[in-house]
Structure formats: structure tokens, C-alpha cells
Protein backbone atom coordinates (compact mmCIF):
# COMPACT_ATOMS: atom_id res chain seq x y z
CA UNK A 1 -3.13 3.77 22.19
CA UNK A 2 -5.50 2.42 19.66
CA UNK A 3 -7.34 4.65 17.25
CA UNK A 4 -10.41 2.88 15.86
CA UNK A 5 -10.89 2.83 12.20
CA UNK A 6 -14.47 1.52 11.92
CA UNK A 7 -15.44 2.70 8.83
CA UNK A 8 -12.49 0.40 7.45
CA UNK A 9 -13.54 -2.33 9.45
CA UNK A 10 -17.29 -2.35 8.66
CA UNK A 11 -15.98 -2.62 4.74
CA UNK A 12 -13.34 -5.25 5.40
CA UNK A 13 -16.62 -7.11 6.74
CA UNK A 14 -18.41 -6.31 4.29
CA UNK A 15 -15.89 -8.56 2.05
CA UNK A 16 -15.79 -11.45 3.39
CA UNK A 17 -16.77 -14.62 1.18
CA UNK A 18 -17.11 -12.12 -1.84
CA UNK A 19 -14.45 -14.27 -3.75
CA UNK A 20 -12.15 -11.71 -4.18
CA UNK A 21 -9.12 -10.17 -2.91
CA UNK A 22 -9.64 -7.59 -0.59
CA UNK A 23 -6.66 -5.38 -1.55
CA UNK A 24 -6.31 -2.54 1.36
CA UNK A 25 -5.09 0.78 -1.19
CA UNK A 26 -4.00 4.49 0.36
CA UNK A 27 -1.15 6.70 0.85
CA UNK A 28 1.73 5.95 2.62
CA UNK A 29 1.60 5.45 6.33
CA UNK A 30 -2.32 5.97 6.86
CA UNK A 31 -2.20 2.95 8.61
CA UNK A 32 -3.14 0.25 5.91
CA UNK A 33 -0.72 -2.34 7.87
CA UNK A 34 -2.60 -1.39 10.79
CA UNK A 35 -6.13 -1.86 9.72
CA UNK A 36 -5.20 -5.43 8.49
CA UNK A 37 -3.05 -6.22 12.15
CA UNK A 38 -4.36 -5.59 14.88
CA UNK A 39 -7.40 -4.34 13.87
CA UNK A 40 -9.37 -6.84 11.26
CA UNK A 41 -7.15 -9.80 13.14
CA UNK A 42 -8.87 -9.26 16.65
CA UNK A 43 -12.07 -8.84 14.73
CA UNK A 44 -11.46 -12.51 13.58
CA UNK A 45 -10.32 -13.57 16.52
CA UNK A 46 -13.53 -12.02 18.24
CA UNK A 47 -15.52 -14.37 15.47
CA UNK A 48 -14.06 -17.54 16.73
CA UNK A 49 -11.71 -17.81 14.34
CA UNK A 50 -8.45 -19.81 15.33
CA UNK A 51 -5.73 -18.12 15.46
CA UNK A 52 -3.75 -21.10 13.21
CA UNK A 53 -6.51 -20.27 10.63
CA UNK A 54 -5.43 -16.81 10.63
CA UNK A 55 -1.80 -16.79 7.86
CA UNK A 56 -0.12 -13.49 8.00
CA UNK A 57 3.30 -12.60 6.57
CA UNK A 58 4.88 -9.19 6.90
CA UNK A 59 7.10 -9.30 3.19
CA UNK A 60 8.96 -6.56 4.59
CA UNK A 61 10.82 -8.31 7.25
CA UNK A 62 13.90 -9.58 6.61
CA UNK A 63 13.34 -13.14 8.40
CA UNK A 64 10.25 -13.29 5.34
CA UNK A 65 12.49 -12.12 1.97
CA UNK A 66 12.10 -16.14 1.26
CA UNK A 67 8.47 -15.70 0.54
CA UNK A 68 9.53 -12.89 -2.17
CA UNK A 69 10.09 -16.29 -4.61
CA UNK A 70 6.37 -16.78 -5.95
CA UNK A 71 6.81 -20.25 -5.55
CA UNK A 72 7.91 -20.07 -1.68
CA UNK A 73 4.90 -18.27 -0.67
CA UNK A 74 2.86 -20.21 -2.24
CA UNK A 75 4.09 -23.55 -0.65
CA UNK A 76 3.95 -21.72 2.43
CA UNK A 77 0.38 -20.48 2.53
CA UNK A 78 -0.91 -24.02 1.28
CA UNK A 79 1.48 -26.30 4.03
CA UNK A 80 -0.43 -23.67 6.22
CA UNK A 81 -4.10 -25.39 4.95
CA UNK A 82 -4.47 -28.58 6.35
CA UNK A 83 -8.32 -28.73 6.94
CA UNK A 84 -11.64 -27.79 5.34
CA UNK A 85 -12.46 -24.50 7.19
CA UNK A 86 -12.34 -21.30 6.73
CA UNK A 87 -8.46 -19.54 6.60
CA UNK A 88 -7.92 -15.89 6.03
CA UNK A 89 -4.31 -14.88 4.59
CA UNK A 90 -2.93 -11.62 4.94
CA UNK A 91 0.15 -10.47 3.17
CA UNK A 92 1.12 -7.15 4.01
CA UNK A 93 3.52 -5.50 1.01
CA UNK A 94 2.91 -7.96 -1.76
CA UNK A 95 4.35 -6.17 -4.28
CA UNK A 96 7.78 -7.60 -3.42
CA UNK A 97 6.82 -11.07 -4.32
CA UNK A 98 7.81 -11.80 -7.95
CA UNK A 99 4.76 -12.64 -10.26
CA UNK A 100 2.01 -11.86 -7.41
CA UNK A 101 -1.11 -11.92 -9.24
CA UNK A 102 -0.76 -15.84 -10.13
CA UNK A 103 -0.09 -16.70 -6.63
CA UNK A 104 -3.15 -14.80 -5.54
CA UNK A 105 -5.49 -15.81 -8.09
CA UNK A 106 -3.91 -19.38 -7.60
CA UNK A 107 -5.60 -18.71 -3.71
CA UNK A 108 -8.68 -17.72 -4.74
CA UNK A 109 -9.63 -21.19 -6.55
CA UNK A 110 -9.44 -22.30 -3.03
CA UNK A 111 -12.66 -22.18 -1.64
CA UNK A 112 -11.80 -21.66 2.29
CA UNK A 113 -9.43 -19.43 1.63
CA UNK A 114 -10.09 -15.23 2.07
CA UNK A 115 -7.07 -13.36 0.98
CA UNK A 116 -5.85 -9.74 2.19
CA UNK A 117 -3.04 -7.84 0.38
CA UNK A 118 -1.31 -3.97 0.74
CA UNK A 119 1.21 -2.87 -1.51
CA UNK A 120 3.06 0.29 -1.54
CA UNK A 121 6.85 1.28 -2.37
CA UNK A 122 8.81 3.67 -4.79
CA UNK A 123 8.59 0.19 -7.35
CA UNK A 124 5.08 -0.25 -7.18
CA UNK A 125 1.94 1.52 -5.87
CA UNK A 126 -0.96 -0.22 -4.50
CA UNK A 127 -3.07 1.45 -6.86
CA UNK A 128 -1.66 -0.72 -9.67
CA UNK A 129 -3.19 -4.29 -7.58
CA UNK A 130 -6.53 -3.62 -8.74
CA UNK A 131 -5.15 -3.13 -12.55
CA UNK A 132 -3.59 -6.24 -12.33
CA UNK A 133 -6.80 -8.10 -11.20
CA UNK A 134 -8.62 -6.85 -13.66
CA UNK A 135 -11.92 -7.32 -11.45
CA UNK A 136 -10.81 -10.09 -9.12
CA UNK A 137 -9.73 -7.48 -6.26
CA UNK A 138 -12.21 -5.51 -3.85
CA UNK A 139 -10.40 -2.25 -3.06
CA UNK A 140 -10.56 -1.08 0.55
CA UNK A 141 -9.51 2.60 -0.26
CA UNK A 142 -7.68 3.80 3.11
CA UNK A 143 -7.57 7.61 4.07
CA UNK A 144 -5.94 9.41 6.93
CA UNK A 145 -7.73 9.36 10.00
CA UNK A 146 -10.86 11.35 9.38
CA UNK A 147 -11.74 14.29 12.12
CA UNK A 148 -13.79 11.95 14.23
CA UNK A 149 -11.12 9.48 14.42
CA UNK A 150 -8.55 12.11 15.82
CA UNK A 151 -10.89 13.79 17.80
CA UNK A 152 -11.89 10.16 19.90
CA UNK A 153 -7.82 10.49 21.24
CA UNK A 154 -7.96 14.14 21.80
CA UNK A 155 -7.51 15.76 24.66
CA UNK A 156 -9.28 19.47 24.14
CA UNK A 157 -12.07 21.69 22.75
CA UNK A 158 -13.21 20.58 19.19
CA UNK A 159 -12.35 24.20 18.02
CA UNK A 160 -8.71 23.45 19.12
CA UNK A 161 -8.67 20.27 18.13
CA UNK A 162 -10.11 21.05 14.41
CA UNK A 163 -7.01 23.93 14.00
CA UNK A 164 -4.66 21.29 15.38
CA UNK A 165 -6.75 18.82 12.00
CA UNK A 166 -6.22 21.83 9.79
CA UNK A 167 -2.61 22.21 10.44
CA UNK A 168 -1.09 18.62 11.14
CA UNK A 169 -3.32 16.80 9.12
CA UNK A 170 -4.40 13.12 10.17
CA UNK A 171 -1.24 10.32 9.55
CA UNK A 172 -1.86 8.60 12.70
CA UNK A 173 2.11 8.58 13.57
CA UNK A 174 1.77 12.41 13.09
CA UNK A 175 -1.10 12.37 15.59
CA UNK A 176 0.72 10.71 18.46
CA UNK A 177 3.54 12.56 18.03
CA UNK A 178 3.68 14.52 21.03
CA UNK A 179 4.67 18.06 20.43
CA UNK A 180 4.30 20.37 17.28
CA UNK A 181 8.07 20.75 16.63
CA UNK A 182 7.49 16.70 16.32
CA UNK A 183 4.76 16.42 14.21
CA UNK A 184 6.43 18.80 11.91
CA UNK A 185 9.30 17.14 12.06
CA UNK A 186 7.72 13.78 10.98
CA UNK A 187 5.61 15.87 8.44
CA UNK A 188 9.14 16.78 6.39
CA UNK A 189 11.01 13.75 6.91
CA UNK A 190 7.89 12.14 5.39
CA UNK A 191 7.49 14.68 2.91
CA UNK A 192 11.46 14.29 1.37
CA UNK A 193 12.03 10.61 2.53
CA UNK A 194 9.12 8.73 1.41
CA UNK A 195 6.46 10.85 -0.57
CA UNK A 196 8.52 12.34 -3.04
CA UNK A 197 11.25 9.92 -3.54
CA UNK A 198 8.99 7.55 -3.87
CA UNK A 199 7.46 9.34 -7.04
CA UNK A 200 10.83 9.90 -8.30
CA UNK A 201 12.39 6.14 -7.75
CA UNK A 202 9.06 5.19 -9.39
CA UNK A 203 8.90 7.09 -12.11
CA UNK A 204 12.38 7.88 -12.84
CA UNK A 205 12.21 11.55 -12.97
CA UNK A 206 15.39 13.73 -13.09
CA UNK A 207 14.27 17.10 -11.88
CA UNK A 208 13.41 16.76 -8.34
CA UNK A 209 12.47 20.24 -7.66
CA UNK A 210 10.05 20.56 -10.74
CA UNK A 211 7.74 18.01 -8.93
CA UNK A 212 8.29 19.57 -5.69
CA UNK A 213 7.62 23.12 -6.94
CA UNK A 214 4.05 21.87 -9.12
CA UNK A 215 3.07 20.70 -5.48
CA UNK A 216 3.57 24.06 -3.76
CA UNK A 217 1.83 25.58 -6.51
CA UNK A 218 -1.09 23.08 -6.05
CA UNK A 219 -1.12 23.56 -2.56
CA UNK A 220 -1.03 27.12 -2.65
CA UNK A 221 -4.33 26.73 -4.80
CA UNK A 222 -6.30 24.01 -3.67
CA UNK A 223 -9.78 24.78 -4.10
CA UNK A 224 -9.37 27.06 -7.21
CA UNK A 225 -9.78 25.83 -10.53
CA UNK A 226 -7.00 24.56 -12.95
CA UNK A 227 -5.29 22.42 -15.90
CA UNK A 228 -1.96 21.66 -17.00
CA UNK A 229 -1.48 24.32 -19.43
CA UNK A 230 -2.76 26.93 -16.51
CA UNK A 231 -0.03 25.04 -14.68
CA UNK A 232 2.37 25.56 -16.88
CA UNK A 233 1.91 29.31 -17.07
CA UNK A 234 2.64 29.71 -13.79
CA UNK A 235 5.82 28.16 -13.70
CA UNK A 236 6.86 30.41 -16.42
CA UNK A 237 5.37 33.39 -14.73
CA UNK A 238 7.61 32.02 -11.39
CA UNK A 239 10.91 31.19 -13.88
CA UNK A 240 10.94 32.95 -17.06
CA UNK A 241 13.56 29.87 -18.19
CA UNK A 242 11.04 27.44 -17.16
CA UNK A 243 10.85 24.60 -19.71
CA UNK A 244 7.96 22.74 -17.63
CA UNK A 245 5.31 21.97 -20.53
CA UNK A 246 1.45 21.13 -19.73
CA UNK A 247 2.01 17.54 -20.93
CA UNK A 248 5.24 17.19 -18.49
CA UNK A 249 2.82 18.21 -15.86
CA UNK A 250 0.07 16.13 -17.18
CA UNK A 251 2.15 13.15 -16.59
CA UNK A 252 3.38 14.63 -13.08
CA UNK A 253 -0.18 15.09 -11.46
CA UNK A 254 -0.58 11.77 -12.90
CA UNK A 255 2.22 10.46 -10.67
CA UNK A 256 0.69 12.53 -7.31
CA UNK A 257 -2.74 10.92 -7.89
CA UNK A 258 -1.17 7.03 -8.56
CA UNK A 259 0.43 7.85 -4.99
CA UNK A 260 -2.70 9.22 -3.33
CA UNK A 261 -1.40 12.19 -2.62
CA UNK A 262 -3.92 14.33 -4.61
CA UNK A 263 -6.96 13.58 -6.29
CA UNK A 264 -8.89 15.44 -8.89
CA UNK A 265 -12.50 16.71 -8.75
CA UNK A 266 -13.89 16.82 -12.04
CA UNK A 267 -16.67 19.38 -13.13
CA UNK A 268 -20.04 18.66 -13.74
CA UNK A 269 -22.98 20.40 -15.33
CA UNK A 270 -26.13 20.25 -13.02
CA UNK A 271 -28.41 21.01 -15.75
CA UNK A 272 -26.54 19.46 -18.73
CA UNK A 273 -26.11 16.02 -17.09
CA UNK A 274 -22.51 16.38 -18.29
CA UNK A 275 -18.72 16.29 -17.37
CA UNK A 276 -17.01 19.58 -18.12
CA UNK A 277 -13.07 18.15 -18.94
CA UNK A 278 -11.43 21.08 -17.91
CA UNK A 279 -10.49 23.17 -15.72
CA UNK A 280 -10.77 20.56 -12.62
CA UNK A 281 -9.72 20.85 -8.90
CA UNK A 282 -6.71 19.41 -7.09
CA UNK A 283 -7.21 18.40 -3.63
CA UNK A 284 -4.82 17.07 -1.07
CA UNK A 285 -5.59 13.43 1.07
CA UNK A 286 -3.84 14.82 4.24
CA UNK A 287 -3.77 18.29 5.22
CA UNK A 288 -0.42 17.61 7.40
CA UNK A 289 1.55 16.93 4.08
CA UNK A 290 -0.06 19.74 2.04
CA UNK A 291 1.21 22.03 4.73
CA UNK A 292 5.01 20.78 4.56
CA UNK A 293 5.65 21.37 1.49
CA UNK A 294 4.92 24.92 2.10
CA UNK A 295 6.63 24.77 5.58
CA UNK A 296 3.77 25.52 7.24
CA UNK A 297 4.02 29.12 5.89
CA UNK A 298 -0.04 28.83 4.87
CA UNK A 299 -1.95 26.72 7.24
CA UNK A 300 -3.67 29.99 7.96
CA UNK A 301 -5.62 30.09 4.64
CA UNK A 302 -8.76 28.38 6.75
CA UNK A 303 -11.32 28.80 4.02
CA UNK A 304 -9.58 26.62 1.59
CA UNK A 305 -7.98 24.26 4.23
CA UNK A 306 -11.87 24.09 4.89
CA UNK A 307 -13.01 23.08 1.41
CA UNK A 308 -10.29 20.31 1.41
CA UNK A 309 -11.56 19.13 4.34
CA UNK A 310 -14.91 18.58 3.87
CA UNK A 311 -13.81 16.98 0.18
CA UNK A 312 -11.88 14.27 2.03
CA UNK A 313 -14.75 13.31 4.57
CA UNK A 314 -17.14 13.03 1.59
CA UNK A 315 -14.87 10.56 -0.20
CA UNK A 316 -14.38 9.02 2.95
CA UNK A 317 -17.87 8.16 3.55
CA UNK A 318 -18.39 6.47 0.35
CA UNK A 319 -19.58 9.49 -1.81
CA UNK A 320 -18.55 10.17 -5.36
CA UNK A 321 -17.74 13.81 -5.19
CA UNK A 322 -17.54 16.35 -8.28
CA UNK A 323 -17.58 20.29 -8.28
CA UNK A 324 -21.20 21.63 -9.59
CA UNK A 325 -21.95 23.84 -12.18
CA UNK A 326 -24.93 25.67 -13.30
CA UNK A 327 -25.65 28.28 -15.52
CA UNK A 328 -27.90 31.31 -15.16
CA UNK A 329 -28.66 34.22 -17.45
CA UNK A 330 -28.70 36.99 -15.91
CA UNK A 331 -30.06 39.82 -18.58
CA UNK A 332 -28.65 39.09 -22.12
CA UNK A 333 -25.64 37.24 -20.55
CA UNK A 334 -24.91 34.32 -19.26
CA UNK A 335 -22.79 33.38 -16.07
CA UNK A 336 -21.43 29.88 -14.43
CA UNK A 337 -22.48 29.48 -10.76
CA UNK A 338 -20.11 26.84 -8.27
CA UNK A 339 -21.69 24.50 -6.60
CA UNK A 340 -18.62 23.33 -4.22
CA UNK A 341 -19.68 19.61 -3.99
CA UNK A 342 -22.01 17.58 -5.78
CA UNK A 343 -21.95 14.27 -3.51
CA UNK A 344 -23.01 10.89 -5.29
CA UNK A 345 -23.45 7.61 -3.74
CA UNK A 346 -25.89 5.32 -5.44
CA UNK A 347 -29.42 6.90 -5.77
CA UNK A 348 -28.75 9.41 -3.27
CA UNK A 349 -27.51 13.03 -4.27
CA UNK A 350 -26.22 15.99 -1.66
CA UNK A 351 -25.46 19.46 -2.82
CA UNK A 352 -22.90 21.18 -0.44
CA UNK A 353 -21.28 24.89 0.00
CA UNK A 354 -18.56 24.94 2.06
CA UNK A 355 -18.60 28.67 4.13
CA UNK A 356 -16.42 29.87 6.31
CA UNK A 357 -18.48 31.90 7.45
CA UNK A 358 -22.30 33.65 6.91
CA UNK A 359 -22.59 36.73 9.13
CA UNK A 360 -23.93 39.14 6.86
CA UNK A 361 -27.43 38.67 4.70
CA UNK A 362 -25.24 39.27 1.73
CA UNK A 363 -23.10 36.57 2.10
CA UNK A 364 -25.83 34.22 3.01
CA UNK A 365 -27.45 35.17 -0.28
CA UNK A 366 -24.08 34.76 -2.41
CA UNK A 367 -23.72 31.40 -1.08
CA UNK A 368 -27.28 30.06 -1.86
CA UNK A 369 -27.42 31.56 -5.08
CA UNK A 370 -25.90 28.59 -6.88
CA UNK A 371 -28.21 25.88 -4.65
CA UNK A 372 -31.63 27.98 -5.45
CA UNK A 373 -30.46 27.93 -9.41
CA UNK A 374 -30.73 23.89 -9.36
CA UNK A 375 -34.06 22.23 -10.73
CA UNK A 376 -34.24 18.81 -9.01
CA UNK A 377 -35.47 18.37 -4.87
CA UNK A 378 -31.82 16.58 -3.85
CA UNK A 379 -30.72 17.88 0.02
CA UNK A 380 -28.94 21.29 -0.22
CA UNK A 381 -26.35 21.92 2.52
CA UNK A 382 -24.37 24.82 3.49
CA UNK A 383 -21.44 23.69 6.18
CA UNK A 384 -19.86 27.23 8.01
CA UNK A 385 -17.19 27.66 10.17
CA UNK A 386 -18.58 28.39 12.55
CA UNK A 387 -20.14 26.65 15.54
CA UNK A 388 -23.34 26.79 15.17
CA UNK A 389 -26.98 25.18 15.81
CA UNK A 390 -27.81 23.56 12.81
CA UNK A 391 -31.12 24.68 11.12
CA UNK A 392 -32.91 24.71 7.88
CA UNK A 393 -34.04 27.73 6.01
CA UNK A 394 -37.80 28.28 4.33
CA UNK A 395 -36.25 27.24 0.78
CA UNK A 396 -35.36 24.12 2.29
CA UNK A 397 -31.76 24.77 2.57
CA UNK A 398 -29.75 23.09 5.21
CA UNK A 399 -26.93 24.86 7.60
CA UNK A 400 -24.80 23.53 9.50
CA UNK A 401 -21.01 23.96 11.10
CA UNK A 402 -18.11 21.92 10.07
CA UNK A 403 -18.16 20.03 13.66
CA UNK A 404 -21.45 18.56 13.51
CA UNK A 405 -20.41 17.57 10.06
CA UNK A 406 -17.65 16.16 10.39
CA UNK A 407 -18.39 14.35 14.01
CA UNK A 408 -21.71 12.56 13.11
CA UNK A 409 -21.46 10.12 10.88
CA UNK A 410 -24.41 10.71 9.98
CA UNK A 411 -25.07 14.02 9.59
CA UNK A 412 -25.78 14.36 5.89
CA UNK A 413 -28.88 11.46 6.27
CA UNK A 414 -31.60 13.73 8.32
């Protein structure tokens, strides 16, 4: 069964004769590989492309540990070249090749030549190609399949299939798995066998289960606001012989974000044009792993599940996403409103609540307090729970449920 990954494509596409390497980035197993073979092959293929003018190498296979010598590779790629048109090299883990970035770079000079890289093990993180380019690499940043994309193989309502989301997350090997007891039983073999060893192999770090408890405590708390020394507290509140300092955890959300398993959502003051450097948010890049490391115990908590959510289709769609902030007065004092997303891509800005749910006019009110309190005419949107007709209210406010959200593309353009 193939799972179309579109979005991915349309940027791989969007690449091509840019004069740089396209360097596919994203956690482990969110089907990077994948994206490059079959997918962005057939589309080549499709193009007229020959398939001889198509050079890919799996560096993982043991038949290919030759190419790990910098020089063998390149030999390779270049007996490969024997005419003036176009060839298109993809070289899935490149990280084992010694001294990859002069290879590569050596590629580019070569004017019919596109090149396509991954890179991901406990040694080195694909986040660390684009460092090493230092502006020759276009990053293809590569989530877990998005809602849409695990809805188009699902066989059931959209409310069943959202909890299903919510729970197991979207790793596409966690998606066909067949029954629950298998999808959690990928989920922790993922969680202990790649995830976290990874982050230990990689940066050598001798107390396993102080990395694995600062993750339950960040997924215990995703959407709430937090720093390393708030952090820090509550492992001492947790272990009273806790030793865990902010700047140990500093470097150990660090390590979760060069992985891709979390990434941080800075502040941002709507009025004051400015970053606010702490407290931030913590969000996870696949529900389904969030949820292991607290064996499952909290995939109930559906309003914060929720929030996370909607965060990852945002950054999946391109935006730049921050949590908003605006201050009111309110008699002689004066109080910080949340805005739960402030969504940023180019010229275009989206303000978003994320509600579970609006059934009383109390709640309505509570939620468009912070919206109504910001002085500029960007699109307002509140996203419920529930499933609902989507509808605009006589401040200009937009509603609308999590489905339509999060199946139409393009739902937060009209």
C-alpha cells in the first residue's frame, strides 16, 4: 500500500535545478528513504527520465559499505556520467561516507548533475547536513504522515480515525501495523531501540533514565509553558536527590530537538513586535512516540493532544509558528493573554485558538478574548473539537473543527 506524501513531493519539485543539494531532514522512520524511492524516483521516471540517469545507492547495505571510502563513491557516481544530460543521484544515509561534504560539493560543480542525500544514525543527525553546507543544501524537512495522509488509507469515520491519530501517532510503519497491541508494540521498540539510544550513542550520555524521565515530564506537559530551570524543579520535586541542573537539561532538550523529536515554540509579543526568551513550549513531532513514553497511560488528555496537533500541521504546511502574547490592562493591572498560534509564512499572518470545545457563551468569550485584544486585520481562527459547520462570527472571527482543518489543505486560505 502506498501512502502519498505530496506535500514532500511538490517541494522535492520545487528543487530541481536550484544548484543545491536537496538534503531530505526528519525523525527517524517518517519515511525520508521512502519519499526519495519510490516516490520522487517514479516521479522522474514519469518525466522521461531514464532510468540509467537515475544513480541511487542505499549506504546502508552491506553489498554498498565500498562507497563509505569518499573516494569510491565518488568514482562511482562519475563512471555513472557518461553523457551531457541531466542525472539525478540519490544517496540515502550519507553520513556513513567519510568526508561527505567534499564529495557532494565536488557533484555540484557538475552542471547535469541534481543530488539527493538523508542522513540519520546515533553518529550523526541529518540536521547537522545543512550545517555542514553552510548554504549549499535545500532542506526538505520530513514529518510524520500528517492527518490527511493517514486518513486517505483509513478504513472508518474521521472521528475514529482522528482518536486512532491522537493515540498512535503517524510513523507510517506504525500505521500499517495491523492491530493496536502492534502498533504499540512498534511504538516501544522504537521508543528504547532507536529514539533514545540514538541520543545517548550520540551524545554520550551516562544516565539513561534522566533523559527518559525529562521526556515524560515534557510529555506530560506539552502545551503548558516552561524552561530549564522550571524543569529542573520538577525533577527535584519528583527526587529530592535529584542532581539534574537547568543547564544539564538545557543541553538535553538540545539533544531531543537535533533528533526531531521535539521542537520549541518560542513566545512572541503581538504588540511589542518582540520575542519573549522564556518560558517557551515543547511540542512533540509524532503523537505515537509522545504516548510511549508514558505507556499510553495519557492519550486521554485530548485538549492538549489537540494543541500538538494542530502545531505539527502548521509546521507542516510551511508556516513559522510561535505562541502569541498580548497584554491588556484590565483596571490598574495588567494581565498576559495566549494567543495559541501565531502562524507566519511570508507576508501572510493567521492567529489560531485551539478549543476543544465551545458549548457555553462563556467559553466562547474566554477563547476570543485574546484574538479581539490584537490591533492588526490578520485572519483569526478558532479550531474546536468538535464537528462542526464552519462559520464566521460578526467580529470577523473564524470557527471551525479540527477535521475540516486538518483535511483541506487549504482550509486556512478562505
Amino acid at each position: 500500500m502506498e501512502i502519498k506524501r505530496d506535500l514532500y513531493l511538490k517541494r522535492l519539485i520545487e528543487g530541481l535545478d536550484n544548484g543545491l543539494v536537496k538534503v531530505v531532514t526528519g525523525i527517524r522512520r517518517c519515511g525520508k528513504s521512502y519519499l526519495l524511492d519510490p516516490i520522487f524516483k517514479n516521479y522522474l521516471l514519469e518525466q522521461g527520465i531514464k532510468e540509467d540517469h537515475i544513480i541511487k545507492l542505499d549506504l546502508d547495505e552491506r553489498e554498498n559499505y565500498i562507497y563509505h571510502d569518499p573516494d569510491e563513491l565518488n568514482k562511482y557516481v562519475k563512471e555513472k556520467i557518461i553523457d551531457k544530460y541531466k542525472y539525478y543521484v540519490i544517496l540515502d544515509e550519507i553520513q556513513k561516507v567519510k568526508e561527505f561534504e567534499s564529495v557532494l560539493i565536488g557533484f555540484l560543480h557538475m552542471k547535469n548533475v541534481e543530488v539527493y542525500v538523508t542522513g540519520s544514525n546515533s553518529k550523526f543527525l541529518s540536521s547537522d547536513i545543512i550545517t555542514e553546507f553552510r548554504g549549499r543544501g535545500w532542506e526538505i524537512k520530513v514529518y510524520p504522515l500528517s492527518f490527511s495522509e493517514f486518513y486517505s488509507i483509513y478504513n472508518g469515520s474521521e472521528e475514529k480515525a482522528l482518536n486512532e491519530y491522537y493515540t498512535y501517532g503517524g510513523l507510517p510503519l506504525t500505521v500499517l501495523a495491523k492491530s493496536d497491541e502492534g502498533k504499540i508494540s512498534y511504538l516501544k521498540s522504537q521508543k528504547d531501540n532507536v529514539y533514545i539510544k540514538d541520543i545517548i550513542d550520540r551524545n554520550n550520555i551516562q544516565n539513561k533514565e534522566e533523559l527518559e524521565m525529562l521526556v515524560q515530564i515534557i510529555s506530560s506537559d506539552i502545551g503548558s509553558l516552561t524552561n530549564p530551570l522550571k524543569l529542573s524543579n520538577n525533577f527535584k520535586e519528583r527526587d529530592k536527590t535529584s542532581t539534574m541542573t537547568d543547564k544539564t537539561i538545557y543541553n538535553y532538550l538540545g539533544y531531543l530537538q537535533d533528533a526531531f523529536m521535539i521542537e520549541k515554540a518560542k513566545r512572541f509579543d503581538v504588540r511589542g513586535k518582540r520575542f519573549i526568551e522564556t518560558p517557551q513550549k515543547y511540542y512533540f513531532t509524532d503523537m505515537g512516540i509522545r504516548n510511549s513514553f508514558l505507556d499510553f497511560r495519557q492519550s486521554e488528555e485530548i485538549s492538549h493532544t489537540m494543541e500538538n496537533v494542530i502545531y505539527l500541521e502548521l509546521k507542516k504546511r510551511g508556516y513559522n509558528v510561535d505562541i502569541g502574547s498580548v497584554e491588556i490592562r484590565e483596571g490598574d493591572k495588567r494581565k498576559q493573554l495566549e494567543i495559541d498560534f501565531v502562524a507566519n509564512k511570508g507576508n501572510n499572518k493567521i492567529y489560531i485558538q485551539s478549543a476543544l470545545e465551545m458549548k457555553t457563551k462563556e467559553k466562547v468569550e474566554q477563547e476570543q478574548k485574546s484574538l479581539l485584544n490584537v490591533n492588526d486585520f490578520f485572519k483569526k481562527i478558532i479550531i474546536v473539537g468538535d464537528n462542526i459547520k464552519r462559520s464566521r462570527y460578526d467580529n470577523g472571527i473564524i470557527i471551525m473543527s479540527i477535521y475540516d482543518f486538518l483535511l483541506d489543505n487549504e482550509s486556512l486560505k478562505y
